[in-house]
N, C-alpha and C. Protein backbone atom coordinates (compact mmCIF):
# COMPACT_ATOMS: atom_id res chain seq x y z
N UNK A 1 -24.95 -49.40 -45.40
CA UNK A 1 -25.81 -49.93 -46.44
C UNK A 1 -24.95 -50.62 -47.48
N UNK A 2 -25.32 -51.80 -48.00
CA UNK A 2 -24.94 -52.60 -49.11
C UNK A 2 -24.74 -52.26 -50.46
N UNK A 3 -24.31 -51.59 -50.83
CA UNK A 3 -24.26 -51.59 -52.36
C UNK A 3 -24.00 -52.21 -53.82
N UNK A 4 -24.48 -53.65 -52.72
CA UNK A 4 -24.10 -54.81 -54.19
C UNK A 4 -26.00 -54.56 -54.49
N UNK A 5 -25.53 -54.75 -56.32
CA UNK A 5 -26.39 -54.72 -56.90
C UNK A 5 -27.58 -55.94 -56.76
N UNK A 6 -28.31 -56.15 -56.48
CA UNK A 6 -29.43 -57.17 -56.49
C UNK A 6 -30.71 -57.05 -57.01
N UNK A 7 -30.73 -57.91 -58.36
CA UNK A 7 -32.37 -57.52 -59.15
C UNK A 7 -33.24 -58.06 -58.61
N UNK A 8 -34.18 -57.93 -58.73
CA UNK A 8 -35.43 -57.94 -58.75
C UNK A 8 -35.91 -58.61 -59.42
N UNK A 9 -36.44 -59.82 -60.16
CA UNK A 9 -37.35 -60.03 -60.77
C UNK A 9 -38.52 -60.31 -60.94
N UNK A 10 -39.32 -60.12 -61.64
CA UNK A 10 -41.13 -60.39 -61.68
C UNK A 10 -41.57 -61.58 -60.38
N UNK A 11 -40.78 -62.83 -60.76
CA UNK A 11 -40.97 -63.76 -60.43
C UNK A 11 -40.46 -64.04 -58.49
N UNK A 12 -39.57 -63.20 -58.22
CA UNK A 12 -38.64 -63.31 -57.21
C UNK A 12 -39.76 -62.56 -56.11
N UNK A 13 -39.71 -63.24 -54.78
CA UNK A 13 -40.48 -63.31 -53.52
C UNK A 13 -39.18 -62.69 -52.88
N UNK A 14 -39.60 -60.86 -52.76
CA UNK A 14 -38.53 -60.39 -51.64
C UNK A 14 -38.95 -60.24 -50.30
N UNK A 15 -38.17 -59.88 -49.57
CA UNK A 15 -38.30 -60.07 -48.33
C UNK A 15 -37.11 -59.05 -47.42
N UNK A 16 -37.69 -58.42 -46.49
CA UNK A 16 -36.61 -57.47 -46.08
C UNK A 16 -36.70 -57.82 -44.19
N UNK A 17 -35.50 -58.12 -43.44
CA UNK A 17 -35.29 -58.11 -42.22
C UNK A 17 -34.22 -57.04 -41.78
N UNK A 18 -34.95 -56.60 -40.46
CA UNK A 18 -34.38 -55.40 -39.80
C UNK A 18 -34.13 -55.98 -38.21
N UNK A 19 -32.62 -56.24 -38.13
CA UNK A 19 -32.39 -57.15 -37.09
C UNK A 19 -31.06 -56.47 -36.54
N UNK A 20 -30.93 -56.47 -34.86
CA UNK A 20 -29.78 -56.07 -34.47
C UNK A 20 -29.05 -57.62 -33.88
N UNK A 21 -29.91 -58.60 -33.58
CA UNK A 21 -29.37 -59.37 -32.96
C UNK A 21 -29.21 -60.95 -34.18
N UNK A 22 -27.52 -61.07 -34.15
CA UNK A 22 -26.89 -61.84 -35.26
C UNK A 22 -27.92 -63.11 -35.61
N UNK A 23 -27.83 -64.18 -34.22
CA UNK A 23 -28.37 -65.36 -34.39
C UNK A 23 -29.78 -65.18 -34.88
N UNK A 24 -30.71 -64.24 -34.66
CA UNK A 24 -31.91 -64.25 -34.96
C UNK A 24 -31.95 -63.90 -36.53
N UNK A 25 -31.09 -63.14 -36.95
CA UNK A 25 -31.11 -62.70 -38.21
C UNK A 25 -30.77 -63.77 -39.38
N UNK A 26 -29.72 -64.67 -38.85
CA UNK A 26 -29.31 -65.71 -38.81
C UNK A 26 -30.77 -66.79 -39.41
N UNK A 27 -31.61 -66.77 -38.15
CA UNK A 27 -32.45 -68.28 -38.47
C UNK A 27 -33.62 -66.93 -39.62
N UNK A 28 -33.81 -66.06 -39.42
CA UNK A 28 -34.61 -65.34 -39.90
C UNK A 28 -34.36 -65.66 -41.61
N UNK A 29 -33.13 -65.34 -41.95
CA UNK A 29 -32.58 -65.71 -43.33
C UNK A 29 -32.86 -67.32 -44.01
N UNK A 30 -32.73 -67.96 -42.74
CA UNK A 30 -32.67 -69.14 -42.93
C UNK A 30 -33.89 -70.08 -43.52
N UNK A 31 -34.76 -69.10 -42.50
CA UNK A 31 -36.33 -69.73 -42.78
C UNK A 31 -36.68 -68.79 -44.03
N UNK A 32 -36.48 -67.77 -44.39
CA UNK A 32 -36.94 -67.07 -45.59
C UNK A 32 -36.64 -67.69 -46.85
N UNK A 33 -35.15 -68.27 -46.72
CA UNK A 33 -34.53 -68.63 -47.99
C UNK A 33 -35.25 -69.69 -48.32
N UNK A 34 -35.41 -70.95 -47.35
CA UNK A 34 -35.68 -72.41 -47.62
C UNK A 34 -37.45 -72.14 -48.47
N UNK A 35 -38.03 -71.00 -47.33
CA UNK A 35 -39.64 -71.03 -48.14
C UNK A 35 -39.46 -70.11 -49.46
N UNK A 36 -38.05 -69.87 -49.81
CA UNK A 36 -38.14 -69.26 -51.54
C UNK A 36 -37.87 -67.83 -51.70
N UNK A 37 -37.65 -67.12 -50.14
CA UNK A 37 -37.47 -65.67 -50.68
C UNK A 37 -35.97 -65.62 -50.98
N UNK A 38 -35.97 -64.04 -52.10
CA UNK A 38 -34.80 -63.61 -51.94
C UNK A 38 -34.63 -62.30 -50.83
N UNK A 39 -33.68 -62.40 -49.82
CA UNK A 39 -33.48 -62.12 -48.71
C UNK A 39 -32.84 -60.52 -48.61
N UNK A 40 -32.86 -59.62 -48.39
CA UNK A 40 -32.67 -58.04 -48.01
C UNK A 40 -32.46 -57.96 -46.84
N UNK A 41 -31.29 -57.46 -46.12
CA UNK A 41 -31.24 -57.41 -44.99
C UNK A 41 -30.84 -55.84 -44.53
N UNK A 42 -31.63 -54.74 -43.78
CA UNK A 42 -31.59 -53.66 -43.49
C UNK A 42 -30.06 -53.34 -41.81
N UNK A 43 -28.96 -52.65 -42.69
CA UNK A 43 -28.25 -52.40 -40.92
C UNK A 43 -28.19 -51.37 -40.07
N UNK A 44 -29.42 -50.26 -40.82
CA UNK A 44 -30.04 -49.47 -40.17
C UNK A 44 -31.10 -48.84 -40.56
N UNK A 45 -32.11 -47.67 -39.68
CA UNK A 45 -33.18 -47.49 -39.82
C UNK A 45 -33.50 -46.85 -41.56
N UNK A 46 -32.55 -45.85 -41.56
CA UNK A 46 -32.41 -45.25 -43.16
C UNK A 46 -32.23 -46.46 -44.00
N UNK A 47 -31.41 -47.02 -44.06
CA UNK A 47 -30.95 -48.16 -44.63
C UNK A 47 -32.68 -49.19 -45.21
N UNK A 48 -33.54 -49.37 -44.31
CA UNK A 48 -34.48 -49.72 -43.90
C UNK A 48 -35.53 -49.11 -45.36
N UNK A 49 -35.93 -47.92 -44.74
CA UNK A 49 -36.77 -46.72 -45.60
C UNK A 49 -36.27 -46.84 -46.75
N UNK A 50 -35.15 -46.55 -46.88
CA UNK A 50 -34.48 -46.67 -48.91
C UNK A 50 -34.95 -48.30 -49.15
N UNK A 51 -34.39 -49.08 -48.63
CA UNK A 51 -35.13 -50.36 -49.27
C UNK A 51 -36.44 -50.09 -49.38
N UNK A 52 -37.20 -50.05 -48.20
CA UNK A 52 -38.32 -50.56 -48.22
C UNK A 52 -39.16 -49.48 -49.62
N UNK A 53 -38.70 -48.44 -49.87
CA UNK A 53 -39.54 -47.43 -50.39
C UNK A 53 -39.08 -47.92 -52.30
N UNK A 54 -37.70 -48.93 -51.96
CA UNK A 54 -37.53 -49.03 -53.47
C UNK A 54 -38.32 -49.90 -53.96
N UNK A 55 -38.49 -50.75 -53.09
CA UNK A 55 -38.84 -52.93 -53.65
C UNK A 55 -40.23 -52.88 -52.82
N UNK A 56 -41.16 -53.60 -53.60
CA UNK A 56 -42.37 -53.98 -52.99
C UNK A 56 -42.24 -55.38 -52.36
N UNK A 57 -41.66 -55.54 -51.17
CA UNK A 57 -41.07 -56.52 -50.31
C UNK A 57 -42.46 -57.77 -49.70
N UNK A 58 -42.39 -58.83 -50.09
CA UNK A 58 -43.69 -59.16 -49.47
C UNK A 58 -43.63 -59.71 -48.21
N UNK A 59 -42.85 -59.91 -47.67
CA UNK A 59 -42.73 -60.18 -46.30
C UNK A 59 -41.23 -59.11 -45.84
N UNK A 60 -41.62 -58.56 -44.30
CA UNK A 60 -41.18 -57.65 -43.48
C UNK A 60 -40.77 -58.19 -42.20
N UNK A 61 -39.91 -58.38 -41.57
CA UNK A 61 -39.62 -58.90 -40.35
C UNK A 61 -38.57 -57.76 -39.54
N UNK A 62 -39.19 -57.44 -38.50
CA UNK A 62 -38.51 -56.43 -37.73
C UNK A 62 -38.32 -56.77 -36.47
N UNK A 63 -36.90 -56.84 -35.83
CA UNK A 63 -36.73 -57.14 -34.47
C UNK A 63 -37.16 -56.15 -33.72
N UNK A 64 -37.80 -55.93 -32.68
CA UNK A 64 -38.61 -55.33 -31.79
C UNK A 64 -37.27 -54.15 -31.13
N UNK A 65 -35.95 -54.76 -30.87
CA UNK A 65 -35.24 -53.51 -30.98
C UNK A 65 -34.11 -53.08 -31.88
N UNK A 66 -33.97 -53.55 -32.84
CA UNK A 66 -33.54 -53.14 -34.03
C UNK A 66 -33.28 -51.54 -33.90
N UNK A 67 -31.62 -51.57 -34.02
CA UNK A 67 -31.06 -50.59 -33.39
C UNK A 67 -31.35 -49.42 -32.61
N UNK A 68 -32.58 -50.10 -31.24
CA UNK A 68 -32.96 -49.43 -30.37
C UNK A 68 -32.51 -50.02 -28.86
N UNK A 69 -32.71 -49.12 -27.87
CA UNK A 69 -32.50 -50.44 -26.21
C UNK A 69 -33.96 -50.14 -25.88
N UNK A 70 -34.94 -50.10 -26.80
CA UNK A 70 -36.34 -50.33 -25.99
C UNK A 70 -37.26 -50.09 -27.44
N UNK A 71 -37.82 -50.87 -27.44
CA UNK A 71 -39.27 -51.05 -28.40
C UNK A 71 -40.16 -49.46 -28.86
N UNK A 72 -39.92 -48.23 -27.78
CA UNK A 72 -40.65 -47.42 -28.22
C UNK A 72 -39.27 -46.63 -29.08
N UNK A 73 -38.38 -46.85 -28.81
CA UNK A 73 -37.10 -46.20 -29.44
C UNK A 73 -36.60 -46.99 -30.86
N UNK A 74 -37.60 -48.16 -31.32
CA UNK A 74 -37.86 -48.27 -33.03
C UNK A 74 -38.25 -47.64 -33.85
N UNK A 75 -36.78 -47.02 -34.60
CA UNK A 75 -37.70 -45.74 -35.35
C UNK A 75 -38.40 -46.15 -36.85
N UNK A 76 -37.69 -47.77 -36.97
CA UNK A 76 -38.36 -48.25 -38.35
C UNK A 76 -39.70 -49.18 -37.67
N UNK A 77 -39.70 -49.38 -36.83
CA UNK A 77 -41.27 -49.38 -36.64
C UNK A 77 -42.40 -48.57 -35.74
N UNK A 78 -41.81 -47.24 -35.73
CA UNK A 78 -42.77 -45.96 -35.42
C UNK A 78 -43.27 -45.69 -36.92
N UNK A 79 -41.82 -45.54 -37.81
CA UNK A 79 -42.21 -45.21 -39.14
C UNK A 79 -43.15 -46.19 -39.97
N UNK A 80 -43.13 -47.42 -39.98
CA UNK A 80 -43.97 -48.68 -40.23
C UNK A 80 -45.16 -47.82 -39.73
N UNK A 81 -45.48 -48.23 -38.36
CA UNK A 81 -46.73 -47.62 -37.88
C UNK A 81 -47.47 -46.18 -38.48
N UNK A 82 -46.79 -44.98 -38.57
CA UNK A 82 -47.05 -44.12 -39.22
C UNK A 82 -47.84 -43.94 -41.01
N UNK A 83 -46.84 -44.92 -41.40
CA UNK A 83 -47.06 -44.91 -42.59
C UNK A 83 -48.31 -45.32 -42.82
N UNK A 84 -48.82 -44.50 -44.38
CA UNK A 84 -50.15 -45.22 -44.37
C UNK A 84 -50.61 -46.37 -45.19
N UNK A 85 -51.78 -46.98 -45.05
CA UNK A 85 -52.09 -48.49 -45.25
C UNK A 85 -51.33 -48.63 -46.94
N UNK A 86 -51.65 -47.81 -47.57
CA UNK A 86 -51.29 -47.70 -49.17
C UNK A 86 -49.77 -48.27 -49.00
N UNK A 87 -49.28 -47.36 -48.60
CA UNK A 87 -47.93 -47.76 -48.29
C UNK A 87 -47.09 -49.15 -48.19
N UNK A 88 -47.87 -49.84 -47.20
CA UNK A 88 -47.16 -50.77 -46.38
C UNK A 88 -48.34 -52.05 -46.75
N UNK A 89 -49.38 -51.87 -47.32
CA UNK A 89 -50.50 -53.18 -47.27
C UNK A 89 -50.02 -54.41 -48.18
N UNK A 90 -48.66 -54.02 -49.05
CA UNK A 90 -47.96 -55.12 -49.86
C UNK A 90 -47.27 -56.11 -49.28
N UNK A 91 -46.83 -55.88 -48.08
CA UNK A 91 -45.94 -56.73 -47.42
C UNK A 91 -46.93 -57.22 -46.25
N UNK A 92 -46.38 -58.33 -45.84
CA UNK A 92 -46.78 -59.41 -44.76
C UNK A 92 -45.55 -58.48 -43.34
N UNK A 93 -45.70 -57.54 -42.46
CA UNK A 93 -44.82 -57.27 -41.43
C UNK A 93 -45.09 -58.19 -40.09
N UNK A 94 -44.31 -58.43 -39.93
CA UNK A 94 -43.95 -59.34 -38.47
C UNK A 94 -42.94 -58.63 -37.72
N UNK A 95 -43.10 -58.91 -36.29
CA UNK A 95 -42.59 -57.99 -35.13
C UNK A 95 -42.10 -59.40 -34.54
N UNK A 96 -40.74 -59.45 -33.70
CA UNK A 96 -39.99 -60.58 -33.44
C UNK A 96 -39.34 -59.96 -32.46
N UNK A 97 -39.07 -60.38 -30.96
CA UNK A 97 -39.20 -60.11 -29.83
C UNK A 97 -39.67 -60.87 -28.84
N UNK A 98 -38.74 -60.37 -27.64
CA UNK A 98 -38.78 -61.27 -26.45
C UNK A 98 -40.24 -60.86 -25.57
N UNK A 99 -40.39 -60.02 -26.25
CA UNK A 99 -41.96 -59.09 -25.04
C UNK A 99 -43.33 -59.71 -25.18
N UNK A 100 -43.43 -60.62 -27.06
CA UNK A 100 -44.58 -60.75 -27.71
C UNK A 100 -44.96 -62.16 -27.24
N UNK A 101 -46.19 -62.29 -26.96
CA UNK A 101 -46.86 -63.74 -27.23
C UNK A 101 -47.20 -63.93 -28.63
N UNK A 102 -46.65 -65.23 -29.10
CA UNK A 102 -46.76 -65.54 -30.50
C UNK A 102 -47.97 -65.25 -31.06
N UNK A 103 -48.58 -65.04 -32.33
CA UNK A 103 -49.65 -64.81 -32.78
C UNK A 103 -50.87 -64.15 -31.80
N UNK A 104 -50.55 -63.04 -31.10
CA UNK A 104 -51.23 -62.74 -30.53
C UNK A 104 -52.03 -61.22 -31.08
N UNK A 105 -53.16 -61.56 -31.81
CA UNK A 105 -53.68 -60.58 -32.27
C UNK A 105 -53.87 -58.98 -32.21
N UNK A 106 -54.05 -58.95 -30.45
CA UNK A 106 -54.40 -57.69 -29.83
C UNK A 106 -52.77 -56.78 -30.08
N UNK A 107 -51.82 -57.86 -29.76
CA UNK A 107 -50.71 -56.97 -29.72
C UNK A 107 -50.05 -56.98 -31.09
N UNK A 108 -50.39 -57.76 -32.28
CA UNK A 108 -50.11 -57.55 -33.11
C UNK A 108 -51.01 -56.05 -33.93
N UNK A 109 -51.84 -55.82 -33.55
CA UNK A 109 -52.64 -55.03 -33.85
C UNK A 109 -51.76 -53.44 -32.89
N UNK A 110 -51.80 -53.69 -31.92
CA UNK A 110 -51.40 -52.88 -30.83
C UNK A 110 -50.12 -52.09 -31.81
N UNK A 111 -49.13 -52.62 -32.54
CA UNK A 111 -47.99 -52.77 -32.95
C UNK A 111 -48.38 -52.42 -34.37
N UNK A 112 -49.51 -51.83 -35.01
CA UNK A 112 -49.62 -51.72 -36.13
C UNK A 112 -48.92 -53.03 -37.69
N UNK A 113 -48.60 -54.15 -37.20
CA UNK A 113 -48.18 -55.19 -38.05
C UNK A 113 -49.40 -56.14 -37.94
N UNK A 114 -48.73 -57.64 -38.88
CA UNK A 114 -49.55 -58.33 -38.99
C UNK A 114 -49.73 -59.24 -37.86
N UNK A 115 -48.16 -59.67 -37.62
CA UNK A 115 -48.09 -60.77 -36.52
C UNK A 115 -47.09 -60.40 -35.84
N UNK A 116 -47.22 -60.87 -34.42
CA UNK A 116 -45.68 -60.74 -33.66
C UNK A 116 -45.44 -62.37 -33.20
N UNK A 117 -44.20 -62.45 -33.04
CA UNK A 117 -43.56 -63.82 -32.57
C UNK A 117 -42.63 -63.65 -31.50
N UNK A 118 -42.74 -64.36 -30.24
CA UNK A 118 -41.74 -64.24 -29.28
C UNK A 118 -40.45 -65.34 -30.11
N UNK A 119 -39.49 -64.74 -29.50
CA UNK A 119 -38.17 -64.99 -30.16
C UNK A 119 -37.65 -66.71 -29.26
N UNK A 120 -38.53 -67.03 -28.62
CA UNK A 120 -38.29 -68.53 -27.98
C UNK A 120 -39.10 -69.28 -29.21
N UNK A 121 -39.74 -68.74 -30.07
CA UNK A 121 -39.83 -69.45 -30.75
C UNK A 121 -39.58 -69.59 -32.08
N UNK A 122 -38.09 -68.75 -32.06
CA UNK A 122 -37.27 -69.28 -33.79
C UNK A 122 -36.94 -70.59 -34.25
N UNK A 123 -36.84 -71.55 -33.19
CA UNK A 123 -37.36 -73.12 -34.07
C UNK A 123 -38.38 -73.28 -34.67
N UNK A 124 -39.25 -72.81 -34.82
CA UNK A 124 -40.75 -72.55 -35.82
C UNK A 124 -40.70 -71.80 -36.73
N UNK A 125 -39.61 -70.74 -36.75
CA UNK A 125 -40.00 -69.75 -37.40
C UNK A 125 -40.19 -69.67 -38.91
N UNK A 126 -39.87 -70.21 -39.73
CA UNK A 126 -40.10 -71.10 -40.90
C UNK A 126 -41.82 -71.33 -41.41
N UNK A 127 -42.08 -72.04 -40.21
CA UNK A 127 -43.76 -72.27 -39.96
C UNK A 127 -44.43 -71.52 -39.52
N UNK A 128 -43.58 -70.35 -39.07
CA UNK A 128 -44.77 -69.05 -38.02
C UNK A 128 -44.85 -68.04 -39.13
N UNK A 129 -43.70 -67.94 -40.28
CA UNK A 129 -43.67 -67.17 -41.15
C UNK A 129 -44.51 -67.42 -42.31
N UNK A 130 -44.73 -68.93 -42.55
CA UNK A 130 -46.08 -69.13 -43.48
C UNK A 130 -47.50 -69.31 -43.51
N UNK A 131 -47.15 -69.25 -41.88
CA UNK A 131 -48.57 -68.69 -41.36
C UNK A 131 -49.50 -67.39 -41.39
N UNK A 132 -48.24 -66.70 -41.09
CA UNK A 132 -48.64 -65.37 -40.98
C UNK A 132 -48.87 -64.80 -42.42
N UNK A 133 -48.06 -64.97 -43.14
CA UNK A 133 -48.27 -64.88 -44.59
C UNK A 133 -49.50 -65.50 -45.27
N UNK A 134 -49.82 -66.67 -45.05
CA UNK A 134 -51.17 -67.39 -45.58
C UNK A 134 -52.46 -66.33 -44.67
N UNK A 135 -52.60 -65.96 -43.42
CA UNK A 135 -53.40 -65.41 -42.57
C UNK A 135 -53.39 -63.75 -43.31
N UNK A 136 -52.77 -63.47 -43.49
CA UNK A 136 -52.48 -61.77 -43.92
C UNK A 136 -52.83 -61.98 -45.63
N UNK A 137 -52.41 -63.03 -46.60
CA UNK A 137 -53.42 -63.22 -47.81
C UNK A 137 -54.83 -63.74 -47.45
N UNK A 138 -55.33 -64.33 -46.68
CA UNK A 138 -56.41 -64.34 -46.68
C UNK A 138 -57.72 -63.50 -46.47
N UNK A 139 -56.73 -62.91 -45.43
CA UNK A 139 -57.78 -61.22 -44.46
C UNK A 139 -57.48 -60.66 -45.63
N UNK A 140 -56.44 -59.82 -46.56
CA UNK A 140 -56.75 -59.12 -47.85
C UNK A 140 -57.13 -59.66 -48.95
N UNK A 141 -57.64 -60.72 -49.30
CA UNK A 141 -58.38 -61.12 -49.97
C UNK A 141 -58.33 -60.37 -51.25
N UNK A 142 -60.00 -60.41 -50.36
CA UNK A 142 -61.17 -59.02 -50.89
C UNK A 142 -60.89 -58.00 -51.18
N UNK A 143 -60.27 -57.29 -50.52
CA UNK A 143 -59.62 -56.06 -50.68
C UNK A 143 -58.75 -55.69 -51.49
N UNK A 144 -57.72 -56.74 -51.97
CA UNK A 144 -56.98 -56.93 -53.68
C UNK A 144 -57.18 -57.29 -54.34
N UNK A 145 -58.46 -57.79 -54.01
CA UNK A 145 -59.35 -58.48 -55.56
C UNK A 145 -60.41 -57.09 -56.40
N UNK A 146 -60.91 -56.46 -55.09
CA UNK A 146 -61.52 -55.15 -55.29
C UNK A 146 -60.91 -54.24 -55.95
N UNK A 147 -58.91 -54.02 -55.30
CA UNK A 147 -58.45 -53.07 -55.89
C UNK A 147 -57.86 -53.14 -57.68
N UNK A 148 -57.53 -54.62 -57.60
CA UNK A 148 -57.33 -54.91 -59.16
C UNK A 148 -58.76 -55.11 -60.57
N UNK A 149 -60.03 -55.24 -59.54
CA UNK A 149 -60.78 -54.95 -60.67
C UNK A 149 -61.20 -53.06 -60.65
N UNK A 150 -60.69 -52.12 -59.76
CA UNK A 150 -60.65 -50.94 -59.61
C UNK A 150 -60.38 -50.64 -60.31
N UNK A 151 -58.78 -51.10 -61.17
CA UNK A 151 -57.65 -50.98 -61.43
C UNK A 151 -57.84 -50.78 -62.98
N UNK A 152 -58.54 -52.17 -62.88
CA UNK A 152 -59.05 -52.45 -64.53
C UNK A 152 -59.98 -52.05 -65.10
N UNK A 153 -60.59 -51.33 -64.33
CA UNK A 153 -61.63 -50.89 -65.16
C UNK A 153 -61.47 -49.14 -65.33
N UNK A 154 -60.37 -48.85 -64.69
CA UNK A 154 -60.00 -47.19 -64.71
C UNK A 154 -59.28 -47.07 -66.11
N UNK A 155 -58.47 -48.60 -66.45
CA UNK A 155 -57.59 -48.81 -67.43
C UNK A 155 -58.25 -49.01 -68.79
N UNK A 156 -59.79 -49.22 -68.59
CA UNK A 156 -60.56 -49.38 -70.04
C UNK A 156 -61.52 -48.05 -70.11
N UNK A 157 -61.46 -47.39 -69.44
CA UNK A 157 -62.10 -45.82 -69.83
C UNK A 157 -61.64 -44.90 -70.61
């Protein structure tokens, strides 16, 4: 784990990737930075959990085996999955992998995230990432518009 200091600010779009394989992590950074995030990069599963539990990260990108040799042996995305919606409904998570058909709902669902992306297509990924992000603000909407007038009106009682 990293121990250079990195703030946070109000204004700053974080973003956390959990990647074993260089080049992907590589364009992953690449496309995050250019659309404005500041970039977190996890080099293991603990490593992972302490970030993720410090920073309300709005986009999540996890390589499918991220320091695993098989997809069910992801223990940061068993733990993703586990966790509950409260938890994890701040961030945009994406699953990135050779197994996934791009935007494919059932298995993004299957996978407890928002979107998965097969990894033939990191020349997009830039564009698959503001997709998924625009698609995942739109489906919660309602549901953060609900929870902030919840919010506000617990705050004037």
């Amino acid at each position: 784990m990293s121990n250079k200091f990195d703030f946070i600010s109000a204004t700053d779009k974080p973003a956390l990737l959990a990647f074993s394989t260089p080049e992907w992590l590589d364009a992953a950074k690449t496309a995050l930075t250019e659309l404005g995030y500041k970039v977190h990069t996890a080099a293991t599963h603990s490593d992972f959990l302490i970030r993720f539990s410090q920073i309300r990260y709005q986009v999540v990108i996890v390589e499918e085996l991220f320091a695993a040799n098989d997809l069910s042996e992801n223990s940061t995305l068993l733990t993703l999955q586990t966790m509950p919606m409260s938890q994890r409904r701040h961030a945009t998570i994406i699953l990135l992998g050779n197994s996934f058909q791009t935007f494919t709902p059932m298995q993004a669902f299957q996978y407890s995230v928002h979107a998965v992306i097969n990894s033939s297509e990191l020349f997009l990924l830039k564009q698959l990432i503001e997709k998924a992000v625009a698609d995942n603000t739109l489906f919660l909407h309602s549901y953060r518009e609900a929870q902030t007038r919840a919010f506000a009106a617990t705050q004037t009682e």
